[in-house]
C-alpha atoms as a PDB file:
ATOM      1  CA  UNK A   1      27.396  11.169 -10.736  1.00  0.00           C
ATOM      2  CA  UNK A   2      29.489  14.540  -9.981  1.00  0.00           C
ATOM      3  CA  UNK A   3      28.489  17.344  -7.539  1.00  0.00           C
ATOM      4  CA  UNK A   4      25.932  19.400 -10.271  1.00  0.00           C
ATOM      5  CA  UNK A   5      24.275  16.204 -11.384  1.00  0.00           C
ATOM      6  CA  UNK A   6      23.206  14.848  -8.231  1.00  0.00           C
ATOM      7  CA  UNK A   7      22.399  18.746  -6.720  1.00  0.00           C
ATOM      8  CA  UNK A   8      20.076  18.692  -9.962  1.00  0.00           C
ATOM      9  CA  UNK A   9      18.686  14.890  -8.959  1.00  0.00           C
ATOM     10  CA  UNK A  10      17.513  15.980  -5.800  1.00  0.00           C
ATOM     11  CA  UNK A  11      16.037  18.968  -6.927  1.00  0.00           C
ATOM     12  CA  UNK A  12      14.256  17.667  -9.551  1.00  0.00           C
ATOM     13  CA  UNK A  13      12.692  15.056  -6.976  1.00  0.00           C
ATOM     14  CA  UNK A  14      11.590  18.010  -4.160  1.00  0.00           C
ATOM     15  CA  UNK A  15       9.782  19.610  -6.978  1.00  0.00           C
ATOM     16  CA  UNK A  16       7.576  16.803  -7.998  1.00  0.00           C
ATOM     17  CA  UNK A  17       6.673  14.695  -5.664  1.00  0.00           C
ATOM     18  CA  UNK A  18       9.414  14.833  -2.773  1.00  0.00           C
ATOM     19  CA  UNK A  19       9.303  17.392   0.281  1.00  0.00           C
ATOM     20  CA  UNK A  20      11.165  18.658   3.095  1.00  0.00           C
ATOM     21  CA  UNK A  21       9.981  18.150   6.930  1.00  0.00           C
ATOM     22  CA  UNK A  22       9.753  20.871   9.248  1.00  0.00           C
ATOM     23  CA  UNK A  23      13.005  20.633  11.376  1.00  0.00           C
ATOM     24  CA  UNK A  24      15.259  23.884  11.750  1.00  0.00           C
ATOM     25  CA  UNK A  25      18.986  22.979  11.760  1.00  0.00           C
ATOM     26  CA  UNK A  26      18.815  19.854  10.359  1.00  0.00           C
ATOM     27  CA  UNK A  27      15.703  18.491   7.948  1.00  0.00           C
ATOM     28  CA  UNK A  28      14.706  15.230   5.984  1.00  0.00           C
ATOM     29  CA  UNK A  29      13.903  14.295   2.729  1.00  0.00           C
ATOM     30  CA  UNK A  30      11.315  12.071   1.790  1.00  0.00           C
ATOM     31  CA  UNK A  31       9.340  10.646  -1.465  1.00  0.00           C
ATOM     32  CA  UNK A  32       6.604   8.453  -1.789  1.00  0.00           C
ATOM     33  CA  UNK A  33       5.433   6.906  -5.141  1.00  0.00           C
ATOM     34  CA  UNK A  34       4.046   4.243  -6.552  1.00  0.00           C
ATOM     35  CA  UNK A  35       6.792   3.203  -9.280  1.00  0.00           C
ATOM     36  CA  UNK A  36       8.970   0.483  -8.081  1.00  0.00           C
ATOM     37  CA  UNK A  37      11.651   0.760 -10.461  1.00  0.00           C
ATOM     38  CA  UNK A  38      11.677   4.418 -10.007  1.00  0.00           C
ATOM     39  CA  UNK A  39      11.667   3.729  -6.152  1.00  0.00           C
ATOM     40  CA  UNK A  40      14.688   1.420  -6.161  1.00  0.00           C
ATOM     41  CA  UNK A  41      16.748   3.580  -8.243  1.00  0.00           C
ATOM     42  CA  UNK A  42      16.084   7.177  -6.205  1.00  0.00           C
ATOM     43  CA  UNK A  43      16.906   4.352  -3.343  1.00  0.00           C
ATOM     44  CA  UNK A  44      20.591   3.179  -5.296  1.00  0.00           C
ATOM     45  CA  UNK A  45      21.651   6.764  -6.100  1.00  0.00           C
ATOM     46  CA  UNK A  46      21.305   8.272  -2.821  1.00  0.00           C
ATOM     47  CA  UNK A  47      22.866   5.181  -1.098  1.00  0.00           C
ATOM     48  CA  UNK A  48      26.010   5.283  -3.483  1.00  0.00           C
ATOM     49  CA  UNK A  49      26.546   9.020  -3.898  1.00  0.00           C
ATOM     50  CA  UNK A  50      25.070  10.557  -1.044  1.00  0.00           C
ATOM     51  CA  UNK A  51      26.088  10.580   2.825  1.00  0.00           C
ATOM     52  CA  UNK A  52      22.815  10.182   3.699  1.00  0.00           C
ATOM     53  CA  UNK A  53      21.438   7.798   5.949  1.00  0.00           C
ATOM     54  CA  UNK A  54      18.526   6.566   4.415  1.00  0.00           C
ATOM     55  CA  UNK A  55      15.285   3.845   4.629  1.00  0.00           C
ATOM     56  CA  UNK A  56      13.260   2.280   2.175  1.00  0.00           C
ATOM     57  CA  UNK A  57       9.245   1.040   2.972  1.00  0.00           C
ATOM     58  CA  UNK A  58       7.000  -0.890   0.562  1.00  0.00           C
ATOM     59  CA  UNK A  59       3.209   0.284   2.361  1.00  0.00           C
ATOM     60  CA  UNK A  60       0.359  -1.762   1.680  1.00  0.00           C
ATOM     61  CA  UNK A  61      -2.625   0.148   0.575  1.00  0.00           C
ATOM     62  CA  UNK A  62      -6.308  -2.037  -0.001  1.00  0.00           C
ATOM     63  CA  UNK A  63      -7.696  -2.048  -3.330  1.00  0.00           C
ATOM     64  CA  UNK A  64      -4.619   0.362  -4.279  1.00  0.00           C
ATOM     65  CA  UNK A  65      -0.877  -0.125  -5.751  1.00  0.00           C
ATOM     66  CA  UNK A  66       2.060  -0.172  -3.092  1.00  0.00           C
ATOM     67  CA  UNK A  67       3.667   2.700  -1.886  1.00  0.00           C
ATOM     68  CA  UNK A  68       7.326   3.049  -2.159  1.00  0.00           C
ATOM     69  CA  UNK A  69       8.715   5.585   0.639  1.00  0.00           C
ATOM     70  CA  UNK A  70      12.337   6.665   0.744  1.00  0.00           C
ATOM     71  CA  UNK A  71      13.473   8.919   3.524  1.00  0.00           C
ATOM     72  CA  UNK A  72      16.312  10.647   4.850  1.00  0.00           C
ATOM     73  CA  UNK A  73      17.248  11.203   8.113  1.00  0.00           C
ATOM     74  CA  UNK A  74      17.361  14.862   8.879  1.00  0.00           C
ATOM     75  CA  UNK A  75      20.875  16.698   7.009  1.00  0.00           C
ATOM     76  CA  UNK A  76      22.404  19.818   7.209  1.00  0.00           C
ATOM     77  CA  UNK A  77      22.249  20.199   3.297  1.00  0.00           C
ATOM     78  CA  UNK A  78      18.343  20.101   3.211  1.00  0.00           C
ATOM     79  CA  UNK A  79      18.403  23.147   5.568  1.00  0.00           C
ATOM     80  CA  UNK A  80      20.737  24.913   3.387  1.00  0.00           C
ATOM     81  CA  UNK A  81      17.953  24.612   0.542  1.00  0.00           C
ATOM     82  CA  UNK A  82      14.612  24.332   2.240  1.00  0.00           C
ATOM     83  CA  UNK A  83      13.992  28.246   1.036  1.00  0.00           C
ATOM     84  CA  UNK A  84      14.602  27.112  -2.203  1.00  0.00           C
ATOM     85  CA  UNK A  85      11.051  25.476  -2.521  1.00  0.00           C
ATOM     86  CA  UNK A  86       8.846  26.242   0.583  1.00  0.00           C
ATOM     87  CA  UNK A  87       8.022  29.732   1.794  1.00  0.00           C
ATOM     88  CA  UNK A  88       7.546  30.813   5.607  1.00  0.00           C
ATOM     89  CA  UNK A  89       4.228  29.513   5.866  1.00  0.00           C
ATOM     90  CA  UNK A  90       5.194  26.095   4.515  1.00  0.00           C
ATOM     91  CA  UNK A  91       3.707  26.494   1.141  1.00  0.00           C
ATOM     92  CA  UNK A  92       5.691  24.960  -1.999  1.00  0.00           C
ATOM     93  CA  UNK A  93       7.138  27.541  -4.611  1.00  0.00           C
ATOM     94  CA  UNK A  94       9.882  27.583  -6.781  1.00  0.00           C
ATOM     95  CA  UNK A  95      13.253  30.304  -6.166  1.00  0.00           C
ATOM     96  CA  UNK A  96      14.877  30.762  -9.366  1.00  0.00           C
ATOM     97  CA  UNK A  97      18.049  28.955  -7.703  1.00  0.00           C
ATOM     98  CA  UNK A  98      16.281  25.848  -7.600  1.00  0.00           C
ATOM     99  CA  UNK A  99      15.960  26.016 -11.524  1.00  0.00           C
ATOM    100  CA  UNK A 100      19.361  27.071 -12.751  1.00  0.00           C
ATOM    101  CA  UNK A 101      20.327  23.741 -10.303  1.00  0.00           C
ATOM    102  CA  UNK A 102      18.469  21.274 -12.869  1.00  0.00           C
ATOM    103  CA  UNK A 103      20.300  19.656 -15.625  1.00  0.00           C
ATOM    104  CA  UNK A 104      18.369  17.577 -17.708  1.00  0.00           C
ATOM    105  CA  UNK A 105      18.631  14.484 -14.876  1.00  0.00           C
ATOM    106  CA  UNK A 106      16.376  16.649 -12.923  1.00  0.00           C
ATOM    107  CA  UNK A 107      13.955  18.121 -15.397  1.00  0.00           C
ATOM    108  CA  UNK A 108      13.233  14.210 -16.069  1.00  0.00           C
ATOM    109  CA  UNK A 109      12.837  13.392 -12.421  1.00  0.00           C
ATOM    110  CA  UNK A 110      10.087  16.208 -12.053  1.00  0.00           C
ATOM    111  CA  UNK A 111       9.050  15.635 -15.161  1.00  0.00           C
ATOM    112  CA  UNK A 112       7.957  11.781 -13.897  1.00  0.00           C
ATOM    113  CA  UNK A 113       6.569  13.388 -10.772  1.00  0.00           C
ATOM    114  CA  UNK A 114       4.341  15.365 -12.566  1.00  0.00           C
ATOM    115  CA  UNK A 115       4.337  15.091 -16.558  1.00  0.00           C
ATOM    116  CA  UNK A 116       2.400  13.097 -19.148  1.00  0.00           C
ATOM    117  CA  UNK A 117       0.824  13.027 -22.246  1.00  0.00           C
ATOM    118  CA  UNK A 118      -2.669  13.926 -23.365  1.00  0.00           C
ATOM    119  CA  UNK A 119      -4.336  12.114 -25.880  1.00  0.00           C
ATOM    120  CA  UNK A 120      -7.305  13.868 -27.643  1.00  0.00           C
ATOM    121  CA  UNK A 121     -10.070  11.619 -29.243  1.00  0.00           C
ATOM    122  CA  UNK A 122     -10.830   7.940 -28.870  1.00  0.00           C
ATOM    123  CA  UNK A 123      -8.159   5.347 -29.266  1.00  0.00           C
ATOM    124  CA  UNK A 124      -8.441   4.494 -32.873  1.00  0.00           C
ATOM    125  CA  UNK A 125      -8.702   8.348 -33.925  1.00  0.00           C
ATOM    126  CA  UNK A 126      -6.713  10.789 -31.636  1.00  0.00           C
ATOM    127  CA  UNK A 127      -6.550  14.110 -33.401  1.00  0.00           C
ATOM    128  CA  UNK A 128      -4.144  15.692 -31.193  1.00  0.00           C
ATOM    129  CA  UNK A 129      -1.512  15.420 -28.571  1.00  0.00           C
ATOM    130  CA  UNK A 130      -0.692  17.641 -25.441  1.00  0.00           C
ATOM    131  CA  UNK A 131       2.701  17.494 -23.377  1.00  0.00           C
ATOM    132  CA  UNK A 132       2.195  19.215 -20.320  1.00  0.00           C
ATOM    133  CA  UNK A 133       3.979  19.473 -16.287  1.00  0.00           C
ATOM    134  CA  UNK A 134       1.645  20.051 -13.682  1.00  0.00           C
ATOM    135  CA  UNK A 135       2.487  22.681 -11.833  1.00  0.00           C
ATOM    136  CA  UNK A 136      -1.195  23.190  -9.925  1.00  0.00           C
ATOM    137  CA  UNK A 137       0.286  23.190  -6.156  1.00  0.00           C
ATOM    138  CA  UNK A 138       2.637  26.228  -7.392  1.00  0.00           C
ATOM    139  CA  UNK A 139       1.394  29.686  -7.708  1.00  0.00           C
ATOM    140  CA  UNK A 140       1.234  31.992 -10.901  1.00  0.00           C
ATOM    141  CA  UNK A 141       4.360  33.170 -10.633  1.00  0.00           C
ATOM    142  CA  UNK A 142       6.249  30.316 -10.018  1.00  0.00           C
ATOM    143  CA  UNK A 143       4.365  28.699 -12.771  1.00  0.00           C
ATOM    144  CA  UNK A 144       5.469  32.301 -15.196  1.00  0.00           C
ATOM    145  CA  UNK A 145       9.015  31.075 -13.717  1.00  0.00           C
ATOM    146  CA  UNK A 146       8.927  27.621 -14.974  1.00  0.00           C
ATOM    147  CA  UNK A 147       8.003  28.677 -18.715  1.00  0.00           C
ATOM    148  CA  UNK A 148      10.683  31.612 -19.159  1.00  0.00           C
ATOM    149  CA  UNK A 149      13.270  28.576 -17.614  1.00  0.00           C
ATOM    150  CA  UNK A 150      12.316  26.634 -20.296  1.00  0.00           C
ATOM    151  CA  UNK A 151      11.894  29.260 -22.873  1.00  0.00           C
ATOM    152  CA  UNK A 152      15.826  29.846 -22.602  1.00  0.00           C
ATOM    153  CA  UNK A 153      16.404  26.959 -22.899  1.00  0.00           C
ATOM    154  CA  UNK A 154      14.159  27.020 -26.487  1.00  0.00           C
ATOM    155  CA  UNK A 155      11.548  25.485 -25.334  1.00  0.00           C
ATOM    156  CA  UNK A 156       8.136  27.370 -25.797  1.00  0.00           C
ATOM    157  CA  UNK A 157       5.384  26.018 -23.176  1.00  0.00           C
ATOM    158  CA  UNK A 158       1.897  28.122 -22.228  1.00  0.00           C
ATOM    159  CA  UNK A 159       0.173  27.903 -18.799  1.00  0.00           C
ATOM    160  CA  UNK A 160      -3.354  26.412 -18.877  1.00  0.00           C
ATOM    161  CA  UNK A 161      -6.120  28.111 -16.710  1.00  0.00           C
ATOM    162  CA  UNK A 162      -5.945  24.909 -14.720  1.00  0.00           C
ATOM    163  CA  UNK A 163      -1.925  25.448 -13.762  1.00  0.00           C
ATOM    164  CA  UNK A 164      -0.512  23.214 -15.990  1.00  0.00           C
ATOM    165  CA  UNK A 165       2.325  24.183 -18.331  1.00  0.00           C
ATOM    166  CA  UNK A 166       1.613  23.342 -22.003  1.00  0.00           C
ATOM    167  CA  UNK A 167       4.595  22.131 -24.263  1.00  0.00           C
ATOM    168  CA  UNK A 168       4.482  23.635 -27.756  1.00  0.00           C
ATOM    169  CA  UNK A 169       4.905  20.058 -29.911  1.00  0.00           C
ATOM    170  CA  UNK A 170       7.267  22.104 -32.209  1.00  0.00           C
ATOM    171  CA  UNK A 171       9.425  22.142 -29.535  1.00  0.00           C
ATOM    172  CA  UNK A 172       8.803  19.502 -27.148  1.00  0.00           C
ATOM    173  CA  UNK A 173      11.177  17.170 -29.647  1.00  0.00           C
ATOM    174  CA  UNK A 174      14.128  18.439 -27.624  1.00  0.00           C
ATOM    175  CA  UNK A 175      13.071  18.097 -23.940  1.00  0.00           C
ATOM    176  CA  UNK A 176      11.598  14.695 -24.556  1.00  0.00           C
ATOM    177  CA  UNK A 177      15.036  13.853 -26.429  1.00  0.00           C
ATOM    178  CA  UNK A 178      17.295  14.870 -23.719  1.00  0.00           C
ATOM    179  CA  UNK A 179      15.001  13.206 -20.414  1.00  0.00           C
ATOM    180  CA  UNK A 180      14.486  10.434 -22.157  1.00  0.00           C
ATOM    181  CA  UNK A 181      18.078   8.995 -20.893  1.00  0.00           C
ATOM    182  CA  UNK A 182      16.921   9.426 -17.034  1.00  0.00           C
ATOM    183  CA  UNK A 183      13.546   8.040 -17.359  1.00  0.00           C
ATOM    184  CA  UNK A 184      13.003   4.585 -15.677  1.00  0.00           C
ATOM    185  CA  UNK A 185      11.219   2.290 -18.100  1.00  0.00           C
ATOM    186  CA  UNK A 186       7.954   1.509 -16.378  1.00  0.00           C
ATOM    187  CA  UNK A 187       7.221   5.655 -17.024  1.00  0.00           C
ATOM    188  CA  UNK A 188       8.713   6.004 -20.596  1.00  0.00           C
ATOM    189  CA  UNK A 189       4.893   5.965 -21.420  1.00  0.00           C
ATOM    190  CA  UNK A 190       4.853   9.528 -20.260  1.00  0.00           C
ATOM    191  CA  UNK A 191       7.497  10.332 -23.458  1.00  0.00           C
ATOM    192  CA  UNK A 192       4.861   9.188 -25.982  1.00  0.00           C
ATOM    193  CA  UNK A 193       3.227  10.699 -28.647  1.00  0.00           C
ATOM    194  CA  UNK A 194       1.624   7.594 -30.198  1.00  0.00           C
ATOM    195  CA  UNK A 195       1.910   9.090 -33.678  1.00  0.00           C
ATOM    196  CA  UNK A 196       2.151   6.090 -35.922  1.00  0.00           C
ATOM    197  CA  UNK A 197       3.764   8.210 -38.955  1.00  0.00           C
ATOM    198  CA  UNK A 198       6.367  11.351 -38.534  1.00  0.00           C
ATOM    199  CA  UNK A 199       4.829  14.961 -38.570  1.00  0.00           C
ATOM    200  CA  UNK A 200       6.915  17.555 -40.467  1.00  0.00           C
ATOM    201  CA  UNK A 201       7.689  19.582 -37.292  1.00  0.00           C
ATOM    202  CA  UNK A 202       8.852  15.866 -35.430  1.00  0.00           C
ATOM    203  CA  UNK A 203      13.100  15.403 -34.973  1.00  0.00           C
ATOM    204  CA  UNK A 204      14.506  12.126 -36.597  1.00  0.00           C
ATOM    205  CA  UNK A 205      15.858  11.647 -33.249  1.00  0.00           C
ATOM    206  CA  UNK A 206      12.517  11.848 -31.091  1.00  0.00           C
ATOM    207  CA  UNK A 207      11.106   9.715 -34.024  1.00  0.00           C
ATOM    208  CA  UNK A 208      13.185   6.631 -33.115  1.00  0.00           C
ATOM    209  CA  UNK A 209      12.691   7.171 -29.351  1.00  0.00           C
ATOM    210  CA  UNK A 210       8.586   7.075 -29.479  1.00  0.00           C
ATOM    211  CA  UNK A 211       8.836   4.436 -31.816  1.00  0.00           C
ATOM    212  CA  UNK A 212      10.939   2.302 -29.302  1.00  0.00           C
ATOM    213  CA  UNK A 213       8.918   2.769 -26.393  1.00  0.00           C
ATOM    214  CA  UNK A 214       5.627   1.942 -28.395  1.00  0.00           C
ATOM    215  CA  UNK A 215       7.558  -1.438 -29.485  1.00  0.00           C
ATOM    216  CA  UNK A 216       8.417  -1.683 -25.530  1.00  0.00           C
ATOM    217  CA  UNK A 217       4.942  -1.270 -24.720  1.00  0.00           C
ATOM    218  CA  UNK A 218       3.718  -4.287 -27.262  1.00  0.00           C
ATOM    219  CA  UNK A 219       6.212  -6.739 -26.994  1.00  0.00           C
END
């Protein structure tokens, strides 16, 4: 993994569910989740790539799935980009830096923070799909941000009243296409459609990729 990829990586994980601490010359990075295959590989690529020193906790929770916490010990380099995601009062937002740092490795980790598929109707009849990011603990105009990103990149999205960003299907093919490479299998579920035939507007490409995670799924 060179220099850009693992910059994008880490930012990709700080927007979702990772966060900075609160130190001034040095901080730490931390993530909890509850994906273990996620959590070991987050664990793997910062050991191998990163000088961090790092630790890795499986927490017990009752009547709950584990919790998978990796953390850093504080770093120079997390100071250097704390601004890029947390204001002076400690609330989350998004500097335009931090997105022209994400390559597609990055969009897919935030993307499993904080993205999935809605399925509208029962089971047997859904009657429509919606890809959306949650983006509910940023404000409007981070939110505005997000959306032009992804509009240059030809991907049209609207914001929902409720702060989620709404992927146009006609052109969700290509973001699902190119995460779909960095997304750990237990959360491939989050790249499905569950279309059982292949809509006009639907790539040959994302075609074969939601059929293989549906025969995933079953077998």
């Amino acid at each position: 993994m060179n220099t850009t990829e693992l910059e994008s990586y880490l930012t990709g994980l700080i927007l979702g569910d990772g966060y900075l601490d609160k130190g001034v010359t040095k901080r730490a990075f931390a993530i909890r989740i509850t994906t273990e295959d996620w959590a070991k590989e987050i664990y793997s690529i910062l050991d191998k790539y990163t000088p961090f020193s790092l630790s890795y906790v499986e927490i017990p929770v009752e009547n709950r799935k584990k919790i998978f916490q990796i953390r850093t010990k504080a770093h120079p380099y997390f100071a250097k980009r704390y601004h890029y995601f947390y204001d002076d009062y400690r609330k989350k937002r998004i500097l335009s830096k931090a997105l022209d740092n994400l390559t597609w490795i990055g969009w897919a980790n935030w993307f499993m923070s904080d993205g999935y598929v809605v399925r509208v109707g029962l089971n047997t009849e859904i009657y429509n799909r919606r890809l959306q990011l949650c983006l509910d603990r940023y404000s409007e105009e981070d939110r505005i941000k997000v959306s032009k990103k992804l509009l240059d990149m030809g991907i049209e999205t609207s914001i929902t009243k409720k702060g989620r960003l709404n992927f146009y299907l006609r052109t969700s093919c290509k973001f699902l296409e190119n995460i779909y490479p960095y997304v750990v299998p237990s959360l491939q579920y989050k790249l499905n459609l569950w279309y059982d035939y292949k809509p006009d507007w639907m790539t040959d490409t994302y075609y074969k990729i939601m059929q293989n995670i549906q025969s995933a799924r079953q077998s």
